[in-house]
Protein backbone atom coordinates (compact mmCIF):
# COMPACT_ATOMS: atom_id res chain seq x y z
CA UNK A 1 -1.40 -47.65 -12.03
CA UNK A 2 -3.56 -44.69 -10.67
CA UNK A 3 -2.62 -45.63 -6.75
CA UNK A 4 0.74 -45.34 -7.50
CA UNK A 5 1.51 -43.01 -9.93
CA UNK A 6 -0.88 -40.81 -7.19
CA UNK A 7 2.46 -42.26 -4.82
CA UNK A 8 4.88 -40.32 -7.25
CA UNK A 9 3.25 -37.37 -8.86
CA UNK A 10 3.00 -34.74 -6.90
CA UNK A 11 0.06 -32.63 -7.91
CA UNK A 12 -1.57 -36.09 -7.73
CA UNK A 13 -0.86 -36.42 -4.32
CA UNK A 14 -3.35 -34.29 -2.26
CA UNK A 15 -6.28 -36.05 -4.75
CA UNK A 16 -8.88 -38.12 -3.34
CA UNK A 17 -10.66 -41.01 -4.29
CA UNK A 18 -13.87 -43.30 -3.03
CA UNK A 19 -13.15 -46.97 -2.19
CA UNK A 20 -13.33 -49.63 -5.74
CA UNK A 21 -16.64 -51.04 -4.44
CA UNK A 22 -18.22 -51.42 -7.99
CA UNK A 23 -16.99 -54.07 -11.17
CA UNK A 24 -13.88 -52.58 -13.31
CA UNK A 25 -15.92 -50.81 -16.00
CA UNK A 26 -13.43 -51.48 -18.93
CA UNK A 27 -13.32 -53.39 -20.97
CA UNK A 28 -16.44 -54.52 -22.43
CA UNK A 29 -18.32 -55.98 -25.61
CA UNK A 30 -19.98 -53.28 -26.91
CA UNK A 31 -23.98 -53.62 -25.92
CA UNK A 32 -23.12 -55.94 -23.31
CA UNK A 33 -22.05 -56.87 -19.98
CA UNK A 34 -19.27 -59.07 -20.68
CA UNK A 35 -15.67 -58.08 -21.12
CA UNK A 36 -13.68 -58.16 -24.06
CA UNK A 37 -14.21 -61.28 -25.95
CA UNK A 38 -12.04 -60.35 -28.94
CA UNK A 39 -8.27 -61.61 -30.00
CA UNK A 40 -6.85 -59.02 -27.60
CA UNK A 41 -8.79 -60.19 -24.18
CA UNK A 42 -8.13 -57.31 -22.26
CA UNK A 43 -8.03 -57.58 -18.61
CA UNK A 44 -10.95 -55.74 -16.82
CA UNK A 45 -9.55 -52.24 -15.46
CA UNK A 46 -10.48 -49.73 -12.98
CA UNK A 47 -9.98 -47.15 -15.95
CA UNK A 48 -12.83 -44.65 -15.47
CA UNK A 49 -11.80 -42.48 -12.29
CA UNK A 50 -13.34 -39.30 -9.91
CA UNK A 51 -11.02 -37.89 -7.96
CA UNK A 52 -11.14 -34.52 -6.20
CA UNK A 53 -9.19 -32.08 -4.22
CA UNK A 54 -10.35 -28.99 -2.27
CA UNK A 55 -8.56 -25.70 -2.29
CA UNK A 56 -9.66 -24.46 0.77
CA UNK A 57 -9.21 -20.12 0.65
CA UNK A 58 -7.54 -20.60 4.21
CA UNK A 59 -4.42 -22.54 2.35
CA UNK A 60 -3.56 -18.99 0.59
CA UNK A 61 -5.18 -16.39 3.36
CA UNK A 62 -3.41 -18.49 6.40
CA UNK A 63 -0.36 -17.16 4.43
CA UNK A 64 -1.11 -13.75 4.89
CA UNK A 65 -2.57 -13.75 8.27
CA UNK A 66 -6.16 -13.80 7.43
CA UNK A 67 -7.28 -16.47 9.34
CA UNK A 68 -6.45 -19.28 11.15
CA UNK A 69 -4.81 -22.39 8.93
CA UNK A 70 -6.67 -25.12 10.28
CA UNK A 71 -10.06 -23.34 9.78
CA UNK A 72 -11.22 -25.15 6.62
CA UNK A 73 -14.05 -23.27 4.73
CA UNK A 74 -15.03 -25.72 2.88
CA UNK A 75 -15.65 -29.55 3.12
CA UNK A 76 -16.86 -32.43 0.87
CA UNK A 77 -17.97 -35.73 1.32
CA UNK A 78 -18.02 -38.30 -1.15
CA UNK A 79 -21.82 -39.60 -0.43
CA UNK A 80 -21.47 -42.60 -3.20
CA UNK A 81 -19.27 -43.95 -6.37
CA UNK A 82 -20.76 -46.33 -8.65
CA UNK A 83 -20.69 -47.55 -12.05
CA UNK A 84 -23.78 -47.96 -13.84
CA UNK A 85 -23.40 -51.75 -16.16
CA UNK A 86 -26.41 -51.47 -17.59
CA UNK A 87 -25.37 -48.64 -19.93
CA UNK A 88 -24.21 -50.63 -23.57
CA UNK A 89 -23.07 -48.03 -25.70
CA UNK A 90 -19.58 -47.91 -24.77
CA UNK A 91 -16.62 -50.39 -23.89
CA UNK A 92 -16.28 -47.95 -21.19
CA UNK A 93 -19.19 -47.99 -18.01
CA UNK A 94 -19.83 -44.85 -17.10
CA UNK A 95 -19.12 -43.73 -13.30
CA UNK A 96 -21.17 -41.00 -11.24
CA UNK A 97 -20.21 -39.87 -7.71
CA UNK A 98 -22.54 -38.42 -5.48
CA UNK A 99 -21.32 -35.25 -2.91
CA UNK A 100 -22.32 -33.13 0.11
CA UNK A 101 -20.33 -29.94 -0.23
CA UNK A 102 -20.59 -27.79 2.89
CA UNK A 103 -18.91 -24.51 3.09
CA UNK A 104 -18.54 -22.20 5.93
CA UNK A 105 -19.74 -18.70 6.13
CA UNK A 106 -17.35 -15.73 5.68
CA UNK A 107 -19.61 -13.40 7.83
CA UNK A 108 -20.94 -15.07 11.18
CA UNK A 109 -23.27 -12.29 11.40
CA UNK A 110 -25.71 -10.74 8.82
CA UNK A 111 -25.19 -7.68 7.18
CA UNK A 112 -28.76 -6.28 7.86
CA UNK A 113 -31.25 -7.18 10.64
CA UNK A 114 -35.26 -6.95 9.46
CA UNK A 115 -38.50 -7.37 10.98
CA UNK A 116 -41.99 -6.78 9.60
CA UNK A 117 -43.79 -4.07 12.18
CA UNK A 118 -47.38 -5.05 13.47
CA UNK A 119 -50.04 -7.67 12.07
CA UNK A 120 -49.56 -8.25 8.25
CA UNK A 121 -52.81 -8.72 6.28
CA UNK A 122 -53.61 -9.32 2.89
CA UNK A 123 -56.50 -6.95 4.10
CA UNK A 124 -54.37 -3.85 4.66
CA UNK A 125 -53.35 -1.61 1.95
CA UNK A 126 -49.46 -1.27 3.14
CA UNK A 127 -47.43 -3.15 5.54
CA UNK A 128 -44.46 -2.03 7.43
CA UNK A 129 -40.63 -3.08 7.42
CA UNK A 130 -37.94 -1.73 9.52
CA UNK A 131 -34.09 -2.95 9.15
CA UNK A 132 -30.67 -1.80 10.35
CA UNK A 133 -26.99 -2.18 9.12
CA UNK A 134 -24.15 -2.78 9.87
CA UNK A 135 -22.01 0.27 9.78
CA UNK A 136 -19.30 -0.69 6.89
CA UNK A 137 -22.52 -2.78 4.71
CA UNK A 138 -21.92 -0.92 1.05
CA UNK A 139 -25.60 0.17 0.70
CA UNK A 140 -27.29 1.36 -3.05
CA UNK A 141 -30.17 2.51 -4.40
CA UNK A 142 -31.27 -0.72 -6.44
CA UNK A 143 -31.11 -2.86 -3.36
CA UNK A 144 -34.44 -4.59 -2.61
CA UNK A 145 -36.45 -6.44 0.65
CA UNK A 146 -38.58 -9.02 -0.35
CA UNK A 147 -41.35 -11.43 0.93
CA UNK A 148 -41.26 -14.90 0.65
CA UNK A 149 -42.45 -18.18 1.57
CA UNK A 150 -40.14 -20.15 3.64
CA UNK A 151 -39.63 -22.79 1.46
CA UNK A 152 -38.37 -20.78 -0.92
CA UNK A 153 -35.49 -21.89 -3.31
CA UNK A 154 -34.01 -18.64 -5.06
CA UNK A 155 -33.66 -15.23 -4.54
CA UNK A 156 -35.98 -14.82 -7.87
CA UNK A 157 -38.86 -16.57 -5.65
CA UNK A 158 -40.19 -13.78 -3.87
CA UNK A 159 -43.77 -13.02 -3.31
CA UNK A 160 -43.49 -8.84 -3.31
CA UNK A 161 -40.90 -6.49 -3.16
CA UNK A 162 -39.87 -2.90 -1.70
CA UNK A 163 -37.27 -0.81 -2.87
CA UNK A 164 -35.04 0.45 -0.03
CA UNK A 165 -34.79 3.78 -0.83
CA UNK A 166 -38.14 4.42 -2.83
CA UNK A 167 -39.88 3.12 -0.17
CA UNK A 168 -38.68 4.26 2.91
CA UNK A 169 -41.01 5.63 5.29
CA UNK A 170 -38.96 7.35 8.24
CA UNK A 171 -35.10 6.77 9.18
CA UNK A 172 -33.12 7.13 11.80
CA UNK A 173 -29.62 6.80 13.93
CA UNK A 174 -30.27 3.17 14.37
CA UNK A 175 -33.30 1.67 11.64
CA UNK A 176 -34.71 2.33 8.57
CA UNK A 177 -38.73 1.77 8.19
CA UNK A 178 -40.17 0.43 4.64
CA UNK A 179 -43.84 0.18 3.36
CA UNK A 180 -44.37 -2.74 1.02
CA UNK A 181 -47.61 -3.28 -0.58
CA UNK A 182 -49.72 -6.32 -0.04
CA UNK A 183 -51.44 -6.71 -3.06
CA UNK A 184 -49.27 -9.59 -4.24
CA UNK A 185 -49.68 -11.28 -0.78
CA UNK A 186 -52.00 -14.78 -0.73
CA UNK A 187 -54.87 -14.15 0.36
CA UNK A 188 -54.62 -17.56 2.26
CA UNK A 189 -51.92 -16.73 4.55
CA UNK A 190 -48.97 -18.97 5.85
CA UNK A 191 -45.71 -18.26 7.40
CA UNK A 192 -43.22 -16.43 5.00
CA UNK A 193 -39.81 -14.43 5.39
CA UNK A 194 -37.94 -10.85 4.71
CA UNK A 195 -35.11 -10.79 3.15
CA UNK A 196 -32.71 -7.74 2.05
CA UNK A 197 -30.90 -8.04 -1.35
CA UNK A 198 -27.98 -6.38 -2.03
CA UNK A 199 -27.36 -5.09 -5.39
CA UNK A 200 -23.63 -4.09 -4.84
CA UNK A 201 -22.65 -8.30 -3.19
CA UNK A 202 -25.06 -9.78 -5.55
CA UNK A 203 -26.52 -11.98 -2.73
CA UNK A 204 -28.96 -11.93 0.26
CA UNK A 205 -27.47 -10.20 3.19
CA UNK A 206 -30.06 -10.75 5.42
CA UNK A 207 -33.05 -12.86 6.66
CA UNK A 208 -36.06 -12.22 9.28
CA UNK A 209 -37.00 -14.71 12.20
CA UNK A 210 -40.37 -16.25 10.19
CA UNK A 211 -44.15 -14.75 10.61
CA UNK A 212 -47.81 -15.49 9.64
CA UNK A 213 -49.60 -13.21 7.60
């Protein structure tokens, strides 16, 4: 019924769905694995679905000019779609799919370029940053650089922090320098990163090759 009402409907029609490679999950004695045994016998079914469909920005900015329409920004792949028997509380099995979502970047290059300056040591009282920006990068005052590990997971895992502006050192045409205090660093060491915050995109606009300390 799905497959070919999908054949018909038109907002149905760009939806896509794994292959069936799992038992129909309806319809089954409840606490069990065995279909219907009652008066009514229903036939296994198929019933519980994913589908999905990607609205890729391109569709609406090709429109306009933007950029190119075959440039897709964003991709998934269905990684695996299964139903799980063993659950018993339903007539229904549930179904989980599994996917990889990639998406492409909207800037190629970063916003800001940084690099610590010198030897960092948990030893030393200050260390030294120095970054540059693009031209058009909206800058303000609550943006941040911070240190961090490089396995780090979130932006809320850094190690220390500098204010841009409260801690800027010297300036320039070209680069800004930062001090950023090492008493939070680990005394052990290890490889970490810089990376700049900006308050104004609400994201990370920039990374550092990574460095021992």
């Amino acid at each position: 019924q799905l497959n070919m009402a999908k054949k018909k409907e038109a907002f149905l029609k760009e939806f896509k769905e794994g292959p069936l490679q799992f038992k129909p999950t309806y319809k089954f004695d409840l606490y069990s694995e065995v279909y219907d045994t009652s008066e009514k016998k229903r036939k296994p079914a198929w019933t519980d679905r994913i589908l999905w469909k990607v609205k890729n920005l391109c569709e609406v900015a090709s429109k306009e000019g933007e950029f190119p329409e075959e440039e897709n920004l964003i991709s998934v792949t269905l990684n695996n779609y299964v139903g799980h028997m063993t659950y018993g509380i339903s007539d229904h099995k549930p179904v989980t799919g599994t996917f990889k979502l990639e998406m492409k970047p909207l800037v190629s290059d970063p916003l800001v370029m940084l690099s610590p300056e010198g030897e960092w040591s948990a030893e030393q009282h200050d260390v030294y940053v120095r970054y540059s920006a693009v031209p058009e990068f909206p800058r303000s005052a609550w943006d941040w650089i911070g240190l961090f590990q490089v396995t780090f997971r979130h932006v809320n895992d850094y190690i220390t922090y500098a204010w841009v502006e409260d801690h800027e050192v010297s300036s320039n045409k070209d680069s800004k320098q930062v001090y950023m205090s090492t008493s939070e660093i680990a005394k052990m060491g290890g490889e970490f990163l810089l990376c700049y915050y900006s308050n104004n995109l609400h994201s990370i606009v920039g990374i550092s090759e990574p460095f021992q300390v």
